[in-house]
PDB file of N, CA and C in Angstrom:
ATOM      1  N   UNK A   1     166.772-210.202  51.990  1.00  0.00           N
ATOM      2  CA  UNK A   1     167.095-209.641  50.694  1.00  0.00           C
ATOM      3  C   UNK A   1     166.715-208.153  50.705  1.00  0.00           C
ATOM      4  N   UNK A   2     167.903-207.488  50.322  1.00  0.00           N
ATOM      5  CA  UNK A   2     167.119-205.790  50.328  1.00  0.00           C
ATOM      6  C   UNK A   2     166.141-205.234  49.155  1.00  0.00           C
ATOM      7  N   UNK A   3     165.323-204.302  49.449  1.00  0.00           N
ATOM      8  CA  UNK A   3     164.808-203.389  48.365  1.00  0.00           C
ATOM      9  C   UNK A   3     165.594-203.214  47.610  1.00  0.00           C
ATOM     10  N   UNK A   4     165.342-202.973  46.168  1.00  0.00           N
ATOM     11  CA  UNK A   4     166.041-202.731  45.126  1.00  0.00           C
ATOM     12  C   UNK A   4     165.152-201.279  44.687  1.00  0.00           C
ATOM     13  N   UNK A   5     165.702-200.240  44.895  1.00  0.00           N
ATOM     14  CA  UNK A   5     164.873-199.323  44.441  1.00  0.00           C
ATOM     15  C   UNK A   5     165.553-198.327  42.855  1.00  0.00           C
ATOM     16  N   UNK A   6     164.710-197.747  42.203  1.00  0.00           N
ATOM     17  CA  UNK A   6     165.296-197.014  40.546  1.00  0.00           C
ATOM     18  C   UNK A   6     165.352-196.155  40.858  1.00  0.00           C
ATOM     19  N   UNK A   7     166.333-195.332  41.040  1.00  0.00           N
ATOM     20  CA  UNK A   7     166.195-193.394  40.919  1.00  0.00           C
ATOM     21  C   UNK A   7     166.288-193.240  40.059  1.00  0.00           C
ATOM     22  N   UNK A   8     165.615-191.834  39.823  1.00  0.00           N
ATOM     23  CA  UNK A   8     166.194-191.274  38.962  1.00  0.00           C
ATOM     24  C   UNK A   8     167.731-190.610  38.364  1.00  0.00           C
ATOM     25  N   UNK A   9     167.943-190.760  37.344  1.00  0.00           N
ATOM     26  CA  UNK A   9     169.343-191.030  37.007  1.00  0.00           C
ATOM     27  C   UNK A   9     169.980-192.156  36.831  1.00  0.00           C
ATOM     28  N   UNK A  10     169.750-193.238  37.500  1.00  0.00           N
ATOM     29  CA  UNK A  10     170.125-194.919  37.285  1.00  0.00           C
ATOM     30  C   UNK A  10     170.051-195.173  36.211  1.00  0.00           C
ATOM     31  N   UNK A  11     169.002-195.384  35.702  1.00  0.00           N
ATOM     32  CA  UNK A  11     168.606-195.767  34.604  1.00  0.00           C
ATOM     33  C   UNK A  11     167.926-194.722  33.196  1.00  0.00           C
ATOM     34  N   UNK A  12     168.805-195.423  31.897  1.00  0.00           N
ATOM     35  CA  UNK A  12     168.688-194.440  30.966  1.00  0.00           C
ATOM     36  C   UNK A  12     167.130-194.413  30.776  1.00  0.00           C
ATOM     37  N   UNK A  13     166.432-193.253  30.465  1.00  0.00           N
ATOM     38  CA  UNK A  13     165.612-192.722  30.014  1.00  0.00           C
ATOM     39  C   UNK A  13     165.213-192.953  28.416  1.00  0.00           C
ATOM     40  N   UNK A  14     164.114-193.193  27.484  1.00  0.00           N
ATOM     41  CA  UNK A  14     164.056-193.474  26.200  1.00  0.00           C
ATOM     42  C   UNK A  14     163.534-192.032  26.020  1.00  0.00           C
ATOM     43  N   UNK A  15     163.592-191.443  24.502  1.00  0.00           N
ATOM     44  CA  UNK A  15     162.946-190.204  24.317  1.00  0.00           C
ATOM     45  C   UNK A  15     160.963-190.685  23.749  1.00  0.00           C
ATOM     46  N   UNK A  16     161.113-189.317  23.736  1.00  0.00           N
ATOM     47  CA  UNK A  16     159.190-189.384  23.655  1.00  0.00           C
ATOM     48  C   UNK A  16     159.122-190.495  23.121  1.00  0.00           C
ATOM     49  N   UNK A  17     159.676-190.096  21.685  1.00  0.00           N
ATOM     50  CA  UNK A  17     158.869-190.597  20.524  1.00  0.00           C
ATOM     51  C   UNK A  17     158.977-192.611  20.870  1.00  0.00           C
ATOM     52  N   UNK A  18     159.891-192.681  21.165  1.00  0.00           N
ATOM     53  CA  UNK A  18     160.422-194.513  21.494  1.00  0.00           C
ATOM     54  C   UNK A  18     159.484-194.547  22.633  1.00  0.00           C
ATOM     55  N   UNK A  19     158.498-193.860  23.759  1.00  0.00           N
ATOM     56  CA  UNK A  19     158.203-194.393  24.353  1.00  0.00           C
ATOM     57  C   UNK A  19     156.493-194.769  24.230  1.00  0.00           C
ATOM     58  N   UNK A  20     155.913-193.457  22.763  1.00  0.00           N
ATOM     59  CA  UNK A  20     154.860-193.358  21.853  1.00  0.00           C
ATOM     60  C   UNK A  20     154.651-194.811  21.257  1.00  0.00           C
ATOM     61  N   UNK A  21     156.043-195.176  20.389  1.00  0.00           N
ATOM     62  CA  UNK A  21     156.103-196.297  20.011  1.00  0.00           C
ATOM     63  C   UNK A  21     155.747-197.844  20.319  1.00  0.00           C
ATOM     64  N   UNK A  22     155.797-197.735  21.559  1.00  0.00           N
ATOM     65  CA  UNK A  22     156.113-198.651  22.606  1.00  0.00           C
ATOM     66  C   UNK A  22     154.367-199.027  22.740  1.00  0.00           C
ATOM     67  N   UNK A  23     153.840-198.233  22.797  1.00  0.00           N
ATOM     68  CA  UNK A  23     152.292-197.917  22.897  1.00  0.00           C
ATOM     69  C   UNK A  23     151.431-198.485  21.451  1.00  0.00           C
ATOM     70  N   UNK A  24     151.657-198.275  20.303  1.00  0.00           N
ATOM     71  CA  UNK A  24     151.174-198.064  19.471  1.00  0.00           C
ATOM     72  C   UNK A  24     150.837-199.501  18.956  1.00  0.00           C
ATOM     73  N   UNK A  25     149.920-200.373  17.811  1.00  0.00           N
ATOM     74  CA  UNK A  25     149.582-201.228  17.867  1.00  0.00           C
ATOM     75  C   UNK A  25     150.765-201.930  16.850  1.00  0.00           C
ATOM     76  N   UNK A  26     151.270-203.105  16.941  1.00  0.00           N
ATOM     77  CA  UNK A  26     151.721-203.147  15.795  1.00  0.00           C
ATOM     78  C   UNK A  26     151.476-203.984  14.203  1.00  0.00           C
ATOM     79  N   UNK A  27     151.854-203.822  13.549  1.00  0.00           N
ATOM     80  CA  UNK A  27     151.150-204.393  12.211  1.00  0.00           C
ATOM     81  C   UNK A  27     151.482-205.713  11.966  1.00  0.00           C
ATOM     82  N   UNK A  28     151.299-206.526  11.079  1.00  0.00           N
ATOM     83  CA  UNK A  28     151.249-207.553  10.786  1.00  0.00           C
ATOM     84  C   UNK A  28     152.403-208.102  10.438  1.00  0.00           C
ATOM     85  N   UNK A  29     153.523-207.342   9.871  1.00  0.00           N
ATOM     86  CA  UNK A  29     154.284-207.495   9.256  1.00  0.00           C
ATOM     87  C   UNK A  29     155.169-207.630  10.959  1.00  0.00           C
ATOM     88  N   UNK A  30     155.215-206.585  11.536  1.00  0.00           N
ATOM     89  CA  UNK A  30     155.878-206.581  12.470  1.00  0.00           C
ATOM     90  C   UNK A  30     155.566-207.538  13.605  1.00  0.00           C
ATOM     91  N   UNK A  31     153.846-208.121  13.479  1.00  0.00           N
ATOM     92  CA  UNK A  31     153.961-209.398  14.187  1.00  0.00           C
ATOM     93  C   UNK A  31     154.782-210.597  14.095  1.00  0.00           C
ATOM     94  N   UNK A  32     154.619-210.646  12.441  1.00  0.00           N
ATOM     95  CA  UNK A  32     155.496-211.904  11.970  1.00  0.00           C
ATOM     96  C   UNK A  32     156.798-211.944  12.370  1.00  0.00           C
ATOM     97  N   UNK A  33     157.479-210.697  12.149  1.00  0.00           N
ATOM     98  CA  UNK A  33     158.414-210.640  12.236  1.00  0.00           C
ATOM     99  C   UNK A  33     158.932-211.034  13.946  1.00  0.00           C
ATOM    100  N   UNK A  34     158.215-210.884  15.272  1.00  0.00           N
ATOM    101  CA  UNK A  34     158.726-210.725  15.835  1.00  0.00           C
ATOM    102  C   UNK A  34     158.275-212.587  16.243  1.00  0.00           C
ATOM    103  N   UNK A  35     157.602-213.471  15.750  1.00  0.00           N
ATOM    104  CA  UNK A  35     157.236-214.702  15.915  1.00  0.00           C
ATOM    105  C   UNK A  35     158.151-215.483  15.098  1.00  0.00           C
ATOM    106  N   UNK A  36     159.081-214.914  14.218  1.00  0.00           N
ATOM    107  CA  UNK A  36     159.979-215.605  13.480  1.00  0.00           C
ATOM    108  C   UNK A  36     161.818-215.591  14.188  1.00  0.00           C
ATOM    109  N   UNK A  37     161.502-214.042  15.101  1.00  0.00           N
ATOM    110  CA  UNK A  37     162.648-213.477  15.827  1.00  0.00           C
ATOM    111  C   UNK A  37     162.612-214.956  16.925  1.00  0.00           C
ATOM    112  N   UNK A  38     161.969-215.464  17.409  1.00  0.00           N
ATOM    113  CA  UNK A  38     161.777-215.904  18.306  1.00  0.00           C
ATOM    114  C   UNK A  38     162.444-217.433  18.622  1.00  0.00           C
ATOM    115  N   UNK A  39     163.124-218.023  19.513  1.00  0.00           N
ATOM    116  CA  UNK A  39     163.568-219.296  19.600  1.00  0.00           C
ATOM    117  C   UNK A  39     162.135-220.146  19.379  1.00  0.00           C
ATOM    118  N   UNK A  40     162.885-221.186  18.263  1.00  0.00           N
ATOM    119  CA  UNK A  40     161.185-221.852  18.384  1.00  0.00           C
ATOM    120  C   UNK A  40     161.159-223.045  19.005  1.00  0.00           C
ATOM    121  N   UNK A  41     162.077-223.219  19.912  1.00  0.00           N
ATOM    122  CA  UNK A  41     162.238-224.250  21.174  1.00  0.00           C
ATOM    123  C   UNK A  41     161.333-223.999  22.227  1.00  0.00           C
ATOM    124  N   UNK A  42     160.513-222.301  22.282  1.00  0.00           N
ATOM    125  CA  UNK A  42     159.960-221.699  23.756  1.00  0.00           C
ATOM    126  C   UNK A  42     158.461-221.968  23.155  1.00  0.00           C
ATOM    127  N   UNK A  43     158.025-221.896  24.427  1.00  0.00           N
ATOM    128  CA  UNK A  43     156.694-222.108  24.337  1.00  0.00           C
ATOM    129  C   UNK A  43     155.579-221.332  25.847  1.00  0.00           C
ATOM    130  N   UNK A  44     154.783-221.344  25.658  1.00  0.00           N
ATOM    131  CA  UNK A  44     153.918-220.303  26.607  1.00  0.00           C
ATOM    132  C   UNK A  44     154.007-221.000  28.022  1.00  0.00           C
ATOM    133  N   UNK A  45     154.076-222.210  27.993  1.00  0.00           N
ATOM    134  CA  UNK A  45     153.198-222.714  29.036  1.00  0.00           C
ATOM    135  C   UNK A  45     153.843-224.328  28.317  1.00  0.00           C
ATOM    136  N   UNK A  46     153.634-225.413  29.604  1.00  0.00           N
ATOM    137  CA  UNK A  46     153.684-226.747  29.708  1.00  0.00           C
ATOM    138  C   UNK A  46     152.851-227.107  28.266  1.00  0.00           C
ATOM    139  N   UNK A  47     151.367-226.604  28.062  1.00  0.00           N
ATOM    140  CA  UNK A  47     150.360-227.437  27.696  1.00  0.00           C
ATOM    141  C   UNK A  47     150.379-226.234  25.828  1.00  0.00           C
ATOM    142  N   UNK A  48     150.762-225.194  26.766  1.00  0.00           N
ATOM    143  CA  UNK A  48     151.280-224.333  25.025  1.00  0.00           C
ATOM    144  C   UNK A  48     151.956-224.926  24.275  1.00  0.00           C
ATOM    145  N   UNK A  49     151.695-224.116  22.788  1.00  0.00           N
ATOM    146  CA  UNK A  49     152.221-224.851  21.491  1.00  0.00           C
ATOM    147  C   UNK A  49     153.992-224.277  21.641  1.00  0.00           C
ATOM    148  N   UNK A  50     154.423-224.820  20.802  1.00  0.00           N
ATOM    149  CA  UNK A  50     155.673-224.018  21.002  1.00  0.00           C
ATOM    150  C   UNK A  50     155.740-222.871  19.585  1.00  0.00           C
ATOM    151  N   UNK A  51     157.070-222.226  19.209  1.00  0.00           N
ATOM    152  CA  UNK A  51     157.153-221.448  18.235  1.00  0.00           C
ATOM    153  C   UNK A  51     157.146-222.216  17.115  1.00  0.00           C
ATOM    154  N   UNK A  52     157.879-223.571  16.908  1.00  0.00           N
ATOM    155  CA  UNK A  52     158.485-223.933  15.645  1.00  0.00           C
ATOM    156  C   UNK A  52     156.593-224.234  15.087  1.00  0.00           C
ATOM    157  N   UNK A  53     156.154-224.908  16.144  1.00  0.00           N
ATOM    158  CA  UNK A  53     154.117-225.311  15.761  1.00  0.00           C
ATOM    159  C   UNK A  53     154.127-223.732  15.307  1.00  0.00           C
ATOM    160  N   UNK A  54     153.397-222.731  15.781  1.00  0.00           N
ATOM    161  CA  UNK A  54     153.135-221.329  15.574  1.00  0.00           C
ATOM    162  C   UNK A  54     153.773-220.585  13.368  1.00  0.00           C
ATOM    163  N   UNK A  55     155.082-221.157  13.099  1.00  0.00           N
ATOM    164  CA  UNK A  55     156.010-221.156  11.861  1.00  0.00           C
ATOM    165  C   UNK A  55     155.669-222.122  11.271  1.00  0.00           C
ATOM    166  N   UNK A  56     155.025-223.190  11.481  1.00  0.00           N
ATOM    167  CA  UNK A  56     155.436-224.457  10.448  1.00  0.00           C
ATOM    168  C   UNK A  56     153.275-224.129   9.707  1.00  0.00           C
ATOM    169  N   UNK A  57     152.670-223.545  10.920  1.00  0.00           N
ATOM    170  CA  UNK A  57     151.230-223.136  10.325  1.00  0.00           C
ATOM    171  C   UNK A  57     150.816-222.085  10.435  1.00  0.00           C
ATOM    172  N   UNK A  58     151.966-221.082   9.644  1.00  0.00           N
ATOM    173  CA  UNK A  58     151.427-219.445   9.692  1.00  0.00           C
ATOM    174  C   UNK A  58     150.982-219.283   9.143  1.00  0.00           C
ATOM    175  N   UNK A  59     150.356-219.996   7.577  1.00  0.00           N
ATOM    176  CA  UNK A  59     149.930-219.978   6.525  1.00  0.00           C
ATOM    177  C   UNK A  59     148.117-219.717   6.521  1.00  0.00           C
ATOM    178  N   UNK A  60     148.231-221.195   7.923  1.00  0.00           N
ATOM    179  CA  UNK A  60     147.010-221.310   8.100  1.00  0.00           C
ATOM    180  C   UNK A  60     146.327-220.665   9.100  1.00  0.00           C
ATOM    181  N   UNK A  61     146.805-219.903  10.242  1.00  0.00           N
ATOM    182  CA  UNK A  61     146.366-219.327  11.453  1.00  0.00           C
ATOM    183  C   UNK A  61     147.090-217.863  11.389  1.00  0.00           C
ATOM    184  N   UNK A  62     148.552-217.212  10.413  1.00  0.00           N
ATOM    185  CA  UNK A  62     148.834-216.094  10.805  1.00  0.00           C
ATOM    186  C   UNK A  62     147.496-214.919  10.944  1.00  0.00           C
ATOM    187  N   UNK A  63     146.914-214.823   9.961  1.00  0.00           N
ATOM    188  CA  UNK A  63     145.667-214.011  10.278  1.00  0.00           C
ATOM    189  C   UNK A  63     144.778-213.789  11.698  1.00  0.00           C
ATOM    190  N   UNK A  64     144.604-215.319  11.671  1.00  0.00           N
ATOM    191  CA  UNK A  64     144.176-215.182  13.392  1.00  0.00           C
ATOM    192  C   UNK A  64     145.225-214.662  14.549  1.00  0.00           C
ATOM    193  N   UNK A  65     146.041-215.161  14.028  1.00  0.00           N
ATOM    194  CA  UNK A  65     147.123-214.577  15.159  1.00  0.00           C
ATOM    195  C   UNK A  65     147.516-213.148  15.584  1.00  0.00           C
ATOM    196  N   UNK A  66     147.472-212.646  14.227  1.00  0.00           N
ATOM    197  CA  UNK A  66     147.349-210.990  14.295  1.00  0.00           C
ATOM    198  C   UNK A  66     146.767-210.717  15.008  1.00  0.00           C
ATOM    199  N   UNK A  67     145.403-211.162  14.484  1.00  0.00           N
ATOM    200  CA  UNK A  67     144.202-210.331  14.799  1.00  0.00           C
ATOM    201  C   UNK A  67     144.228-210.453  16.717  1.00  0.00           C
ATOM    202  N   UNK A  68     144.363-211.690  16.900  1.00  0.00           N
ATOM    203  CA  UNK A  68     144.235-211.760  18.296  1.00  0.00           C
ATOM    204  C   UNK A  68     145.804-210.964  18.982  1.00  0.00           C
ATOM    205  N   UNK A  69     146.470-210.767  18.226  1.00  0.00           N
ATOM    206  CA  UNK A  69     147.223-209.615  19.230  1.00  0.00           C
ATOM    207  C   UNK A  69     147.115-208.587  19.325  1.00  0.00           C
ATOM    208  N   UNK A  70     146.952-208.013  17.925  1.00  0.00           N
ATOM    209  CA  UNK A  70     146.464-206.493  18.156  1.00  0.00           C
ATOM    210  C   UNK A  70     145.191-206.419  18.951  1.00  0.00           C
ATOM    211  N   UNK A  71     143.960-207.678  19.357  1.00  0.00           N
ATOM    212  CA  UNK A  71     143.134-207.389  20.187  1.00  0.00           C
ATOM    213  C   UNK A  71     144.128-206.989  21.530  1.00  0.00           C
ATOM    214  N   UNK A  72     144.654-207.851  21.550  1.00  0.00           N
ATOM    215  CA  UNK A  72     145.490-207.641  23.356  1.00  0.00           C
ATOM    216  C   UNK A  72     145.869-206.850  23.179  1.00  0.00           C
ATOM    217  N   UNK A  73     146.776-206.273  22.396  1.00  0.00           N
ATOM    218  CA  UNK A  73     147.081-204.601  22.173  1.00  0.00           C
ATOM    219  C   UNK A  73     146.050-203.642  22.835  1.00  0.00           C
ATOM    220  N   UNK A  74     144.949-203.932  22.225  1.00  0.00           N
ATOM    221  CA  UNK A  74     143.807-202.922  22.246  1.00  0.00           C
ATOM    222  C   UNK A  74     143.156-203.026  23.698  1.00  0.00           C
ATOM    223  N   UNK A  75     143.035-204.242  24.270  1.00  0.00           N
ATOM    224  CA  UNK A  75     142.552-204.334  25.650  1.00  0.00           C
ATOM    225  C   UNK A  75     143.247-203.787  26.480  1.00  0.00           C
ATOM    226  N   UNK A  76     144.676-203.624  26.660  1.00  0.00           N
ATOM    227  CA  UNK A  76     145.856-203.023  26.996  1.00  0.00           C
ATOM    228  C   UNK A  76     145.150-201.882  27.383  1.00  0.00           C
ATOM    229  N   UNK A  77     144.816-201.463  26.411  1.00  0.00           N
ATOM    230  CA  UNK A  77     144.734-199.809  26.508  1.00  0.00           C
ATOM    231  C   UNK A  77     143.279-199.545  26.937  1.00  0.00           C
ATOM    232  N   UNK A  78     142.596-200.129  27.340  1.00  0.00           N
ATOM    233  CA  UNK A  78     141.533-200.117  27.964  1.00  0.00           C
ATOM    234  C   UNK A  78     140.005-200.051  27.236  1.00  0.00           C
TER     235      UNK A  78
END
């Protein structure tokens, strides 16, 4: 199988600000949002919950859930 290598020029480029973005933590609103975007057929792992579990008790765990992503957010960044 050969190397697959990216030059430059191949591939489009994002500007600053989208790549600032990309970085930045995101909020709560935009967590939900992206756990609702989500097929809720998928799931992490064999022994993981799936999405529709994650929606049917956001009521009761969305808070935690935040919180524990924007931690990973934050570990991210060192």
């Amino acid at each position: 199988m050969p190397d697959i290598w990216i030059q430059d020029g191949m591939m489009p480029k994002i500007a600053e600000y989208e790549a600032v973005g990309l970085e930045e933590i995101p909020n709560d609103r935009e967590i939900k949002e992206a756990v609702w975007s989500c097929n809720s057929t998928k799931a992490s792992g064999p022994e993981g919950y799936n999405m529709a579990f994650i929606k049917k008790v956001w009521d009761t765990i969305g808070r935690e859930f935040t919180t524990l992503v924007k931690a990973a957010y934050g570990a991210a960044r060192g």
